[in-house]
N, C-alpha and C. Protein backbone atom coordinates (compact mmCIF):
# COMPACT_ATOMS: atom_id res chain seq x y z
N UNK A 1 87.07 160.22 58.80
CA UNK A 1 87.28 160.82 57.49
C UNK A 1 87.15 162.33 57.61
N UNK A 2 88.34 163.11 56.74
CA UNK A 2 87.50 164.32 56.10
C UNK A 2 86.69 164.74 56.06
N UNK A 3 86.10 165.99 55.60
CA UNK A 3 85.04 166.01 55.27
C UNK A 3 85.43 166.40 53.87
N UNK A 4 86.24 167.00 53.06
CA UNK A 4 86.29 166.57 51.15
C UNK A 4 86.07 165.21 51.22
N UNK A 5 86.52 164.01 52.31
CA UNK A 5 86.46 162.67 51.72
C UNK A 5 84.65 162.71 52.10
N UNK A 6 84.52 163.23 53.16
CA UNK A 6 82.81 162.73 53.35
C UNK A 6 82.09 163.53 52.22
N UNK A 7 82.64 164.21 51.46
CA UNK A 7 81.67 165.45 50.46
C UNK A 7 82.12 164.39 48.90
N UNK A 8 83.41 163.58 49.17
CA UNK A 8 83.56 162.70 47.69
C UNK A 8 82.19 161.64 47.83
N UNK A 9 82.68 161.36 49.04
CA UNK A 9 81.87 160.31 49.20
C UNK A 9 80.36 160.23 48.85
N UNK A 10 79.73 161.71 49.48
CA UNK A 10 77.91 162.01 49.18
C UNK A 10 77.94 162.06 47.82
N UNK A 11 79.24 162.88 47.27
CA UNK A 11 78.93 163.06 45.46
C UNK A 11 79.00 162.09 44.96
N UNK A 12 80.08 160.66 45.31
CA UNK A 12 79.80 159.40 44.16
C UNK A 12 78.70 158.89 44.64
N UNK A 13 78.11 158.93 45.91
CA UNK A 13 76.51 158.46 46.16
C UNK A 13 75.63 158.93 45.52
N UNK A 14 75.45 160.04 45.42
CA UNK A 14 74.83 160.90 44.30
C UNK A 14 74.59 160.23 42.83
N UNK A 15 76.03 160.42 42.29
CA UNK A 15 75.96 160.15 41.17
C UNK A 15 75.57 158.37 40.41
N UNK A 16 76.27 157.86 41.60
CA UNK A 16 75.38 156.29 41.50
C UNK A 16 74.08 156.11 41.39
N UNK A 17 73.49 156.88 42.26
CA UNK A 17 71.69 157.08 43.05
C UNK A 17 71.42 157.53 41.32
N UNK A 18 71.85 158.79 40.71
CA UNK A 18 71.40 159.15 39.19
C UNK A 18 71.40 158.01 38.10
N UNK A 19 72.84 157.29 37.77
CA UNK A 19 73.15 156.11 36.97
C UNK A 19 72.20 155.07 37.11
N UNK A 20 71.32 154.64 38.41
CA UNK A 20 70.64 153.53 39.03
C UNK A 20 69.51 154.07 38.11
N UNK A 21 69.13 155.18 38.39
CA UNK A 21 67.77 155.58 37.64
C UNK A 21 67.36 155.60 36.32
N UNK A 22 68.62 156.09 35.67
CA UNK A 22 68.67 156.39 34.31
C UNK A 22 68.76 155.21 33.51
N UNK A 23 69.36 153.95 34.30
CA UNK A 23 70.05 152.60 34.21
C UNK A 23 68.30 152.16 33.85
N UNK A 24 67.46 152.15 35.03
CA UNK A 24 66.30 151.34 35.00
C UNK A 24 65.28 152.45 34.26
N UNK A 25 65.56 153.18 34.10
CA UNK A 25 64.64 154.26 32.80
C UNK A 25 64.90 153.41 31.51
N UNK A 26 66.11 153.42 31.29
CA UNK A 26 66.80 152.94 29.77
C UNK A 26 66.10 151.39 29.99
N UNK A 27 66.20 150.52 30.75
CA UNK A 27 65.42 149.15 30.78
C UNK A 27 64.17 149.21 30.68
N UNK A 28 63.58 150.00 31.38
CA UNK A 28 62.03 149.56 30.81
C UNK A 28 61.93 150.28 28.91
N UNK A 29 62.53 150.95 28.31
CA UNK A 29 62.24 151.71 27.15
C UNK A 29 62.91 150.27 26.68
N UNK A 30 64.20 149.68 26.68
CA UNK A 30 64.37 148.16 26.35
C UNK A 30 63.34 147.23 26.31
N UNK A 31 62.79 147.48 27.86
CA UNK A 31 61.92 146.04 27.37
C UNK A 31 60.53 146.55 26.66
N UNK A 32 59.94 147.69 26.75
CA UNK A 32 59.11 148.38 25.63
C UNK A 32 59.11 147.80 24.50
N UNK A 33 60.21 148.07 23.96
CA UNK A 33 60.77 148.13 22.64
C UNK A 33 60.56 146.31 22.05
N UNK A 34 61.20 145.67 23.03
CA UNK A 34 61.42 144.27 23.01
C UNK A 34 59.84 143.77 22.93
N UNK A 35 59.18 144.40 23.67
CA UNK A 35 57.62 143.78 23.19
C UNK A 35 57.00 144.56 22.31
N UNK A 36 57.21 145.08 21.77
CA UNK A 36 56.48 145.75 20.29
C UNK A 36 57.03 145.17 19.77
N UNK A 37 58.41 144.69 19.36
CA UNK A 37 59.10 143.94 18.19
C UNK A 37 58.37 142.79 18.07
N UNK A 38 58.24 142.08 19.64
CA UNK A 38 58.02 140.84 19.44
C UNK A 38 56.15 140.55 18.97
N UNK A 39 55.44 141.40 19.62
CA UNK A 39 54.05 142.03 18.91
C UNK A 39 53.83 142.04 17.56
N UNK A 40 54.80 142.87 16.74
CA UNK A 40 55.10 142.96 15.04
C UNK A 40 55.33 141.82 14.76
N UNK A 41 56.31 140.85 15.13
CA UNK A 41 56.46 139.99 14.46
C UNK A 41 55.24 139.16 14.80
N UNK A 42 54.95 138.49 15.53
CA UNK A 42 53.72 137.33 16.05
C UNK A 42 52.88 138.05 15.08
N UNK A 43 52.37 139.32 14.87
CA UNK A 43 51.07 139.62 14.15
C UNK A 43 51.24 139.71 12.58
N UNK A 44 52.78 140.01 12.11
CA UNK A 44 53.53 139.61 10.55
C UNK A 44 53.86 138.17 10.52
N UNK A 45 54.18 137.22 11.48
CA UNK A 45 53.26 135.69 11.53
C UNK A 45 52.19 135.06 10.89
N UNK A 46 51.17 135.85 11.69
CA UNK A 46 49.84 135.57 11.72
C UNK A 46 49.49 136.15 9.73
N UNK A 47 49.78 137.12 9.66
CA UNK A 47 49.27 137.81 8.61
C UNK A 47 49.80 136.92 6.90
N UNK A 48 48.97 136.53 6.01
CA UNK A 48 49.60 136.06 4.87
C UNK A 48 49.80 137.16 3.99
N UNK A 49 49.74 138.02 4.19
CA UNK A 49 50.16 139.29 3.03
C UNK A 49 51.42 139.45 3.48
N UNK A 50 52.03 139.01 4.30
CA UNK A 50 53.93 139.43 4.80
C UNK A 50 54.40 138.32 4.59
N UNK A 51 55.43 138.25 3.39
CA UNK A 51 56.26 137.47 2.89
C UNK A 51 57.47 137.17 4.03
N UNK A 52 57.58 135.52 4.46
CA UNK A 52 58.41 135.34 5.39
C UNK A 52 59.89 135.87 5.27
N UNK A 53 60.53 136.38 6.16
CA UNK A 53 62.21 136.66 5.51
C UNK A 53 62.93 135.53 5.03
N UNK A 54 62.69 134.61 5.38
CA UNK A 54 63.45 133.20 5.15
C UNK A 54 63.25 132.82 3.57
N UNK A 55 61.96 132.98 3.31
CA UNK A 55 61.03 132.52 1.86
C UNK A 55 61.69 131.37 1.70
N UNK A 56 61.32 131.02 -0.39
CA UNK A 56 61.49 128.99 0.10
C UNK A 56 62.59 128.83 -0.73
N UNK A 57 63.68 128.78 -0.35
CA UNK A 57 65.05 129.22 -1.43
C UNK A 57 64.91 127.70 -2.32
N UNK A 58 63.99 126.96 -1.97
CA UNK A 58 64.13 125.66 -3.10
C UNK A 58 63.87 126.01 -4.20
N UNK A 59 62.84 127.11 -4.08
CA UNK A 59 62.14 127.53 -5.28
C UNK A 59 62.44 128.32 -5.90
N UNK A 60 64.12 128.55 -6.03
CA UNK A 60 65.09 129.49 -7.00
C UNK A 60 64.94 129.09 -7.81
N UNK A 61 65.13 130.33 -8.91
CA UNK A 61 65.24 130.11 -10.59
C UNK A 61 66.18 130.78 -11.09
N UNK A 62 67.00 130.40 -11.86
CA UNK A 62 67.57 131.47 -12.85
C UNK A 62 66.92 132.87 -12.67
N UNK A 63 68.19 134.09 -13.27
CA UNK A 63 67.41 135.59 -13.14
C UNK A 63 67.09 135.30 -14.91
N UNK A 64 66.24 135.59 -15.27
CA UNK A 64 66.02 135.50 -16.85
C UNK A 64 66.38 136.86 -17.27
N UNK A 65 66.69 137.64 -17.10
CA UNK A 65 67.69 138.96 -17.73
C UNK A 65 69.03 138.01 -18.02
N UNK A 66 69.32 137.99 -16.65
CA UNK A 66 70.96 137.38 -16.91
C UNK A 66 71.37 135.75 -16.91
N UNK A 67 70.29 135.21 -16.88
CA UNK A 67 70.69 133.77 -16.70
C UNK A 67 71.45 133.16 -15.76
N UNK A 68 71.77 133.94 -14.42
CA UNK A 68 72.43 133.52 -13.28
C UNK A 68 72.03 133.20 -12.33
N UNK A 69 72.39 132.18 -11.85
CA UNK A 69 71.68 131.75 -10.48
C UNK A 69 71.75 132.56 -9.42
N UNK A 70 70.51 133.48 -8.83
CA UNK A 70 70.24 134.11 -7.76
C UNK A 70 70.97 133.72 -6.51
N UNK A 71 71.16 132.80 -6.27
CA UNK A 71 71.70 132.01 -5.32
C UNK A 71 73.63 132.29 -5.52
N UNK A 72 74.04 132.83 -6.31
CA UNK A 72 75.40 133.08 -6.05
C UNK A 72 76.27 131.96 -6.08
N UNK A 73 75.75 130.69 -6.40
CA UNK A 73 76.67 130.01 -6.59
C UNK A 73 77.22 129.90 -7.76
N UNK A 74 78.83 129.69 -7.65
CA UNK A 74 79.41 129.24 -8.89
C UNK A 74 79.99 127.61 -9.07
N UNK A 75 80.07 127.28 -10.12
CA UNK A 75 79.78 126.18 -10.76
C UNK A 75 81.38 125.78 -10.79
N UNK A 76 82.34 124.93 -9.81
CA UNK A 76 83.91 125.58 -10.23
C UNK A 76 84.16 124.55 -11.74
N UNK A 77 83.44 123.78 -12.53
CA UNK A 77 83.75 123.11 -13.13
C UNK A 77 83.37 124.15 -14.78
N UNK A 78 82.62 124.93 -14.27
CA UNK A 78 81.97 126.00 -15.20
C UNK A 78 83.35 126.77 -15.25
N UNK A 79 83.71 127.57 -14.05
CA UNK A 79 84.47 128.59 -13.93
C UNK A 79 86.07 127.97 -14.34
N UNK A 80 86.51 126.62 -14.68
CA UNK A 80 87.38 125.64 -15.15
C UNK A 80 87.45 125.85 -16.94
N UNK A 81 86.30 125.46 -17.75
CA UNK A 81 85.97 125.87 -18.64
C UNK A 81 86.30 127.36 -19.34
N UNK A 82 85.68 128.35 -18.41
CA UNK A 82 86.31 129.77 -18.44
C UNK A 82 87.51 130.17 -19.00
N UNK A 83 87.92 129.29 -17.77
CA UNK A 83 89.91 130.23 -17.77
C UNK A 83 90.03 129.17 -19.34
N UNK A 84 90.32 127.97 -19.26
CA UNK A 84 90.88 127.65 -20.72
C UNK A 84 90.00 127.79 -21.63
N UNK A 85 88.90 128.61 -21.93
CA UNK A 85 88.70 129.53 -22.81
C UNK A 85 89.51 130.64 -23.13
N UNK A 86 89.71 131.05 -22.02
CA UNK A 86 90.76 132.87 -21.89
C UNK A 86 92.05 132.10 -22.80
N UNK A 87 92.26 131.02 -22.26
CA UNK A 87 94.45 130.66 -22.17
C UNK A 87 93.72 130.40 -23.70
N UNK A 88 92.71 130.20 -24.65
CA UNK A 88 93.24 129.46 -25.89
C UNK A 88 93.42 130.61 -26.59
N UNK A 89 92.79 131.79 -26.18
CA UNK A 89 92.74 133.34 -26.95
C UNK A 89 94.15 134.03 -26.91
């Protein structure tokens, strides 16, 4: 070889040798991260003052402002009713 090819060559060695580092820098701040999350949660687990995200959707109610089911469902036999309300107007 050359030597520009032997001088490409040391520079993409180089720059690999940098990427490798920066690569396994960025992984451990990953897996850091990944065990504090998983820390927060196990100890927002443990804790009864932190309302689960899931909560107990059985135990929906009507919104009493608006009388609509929180839950977003519509009723299509309701929403049937509707329209031939509109068509008799």
């Amino acid at each position: 070889m050359t030597e520009t090819h032997v001088d490409r060559v040391e520079e993409a060695s180089q720059a690999a040798e940098a990427d490798v580092e920066e690569l396994a820098q960025r992984n451990e701040k990953l897996d850091e991260g990944i065990q504090h999350a998983k820390k927060r949660w196990d100890d927002a687990q443990r804790s009864e003052g932190v309302p689960s995200a899931a909560g107990d959707w059985e135990d929906t109610e009507p919104d009493d402002s608006t009388g609509e089911d929180p839950s977003g469902f519509d009723d299509p036999e309701s929403l049937d009713e509707d329209e031939d309300e509109d068509d008799d107007e």
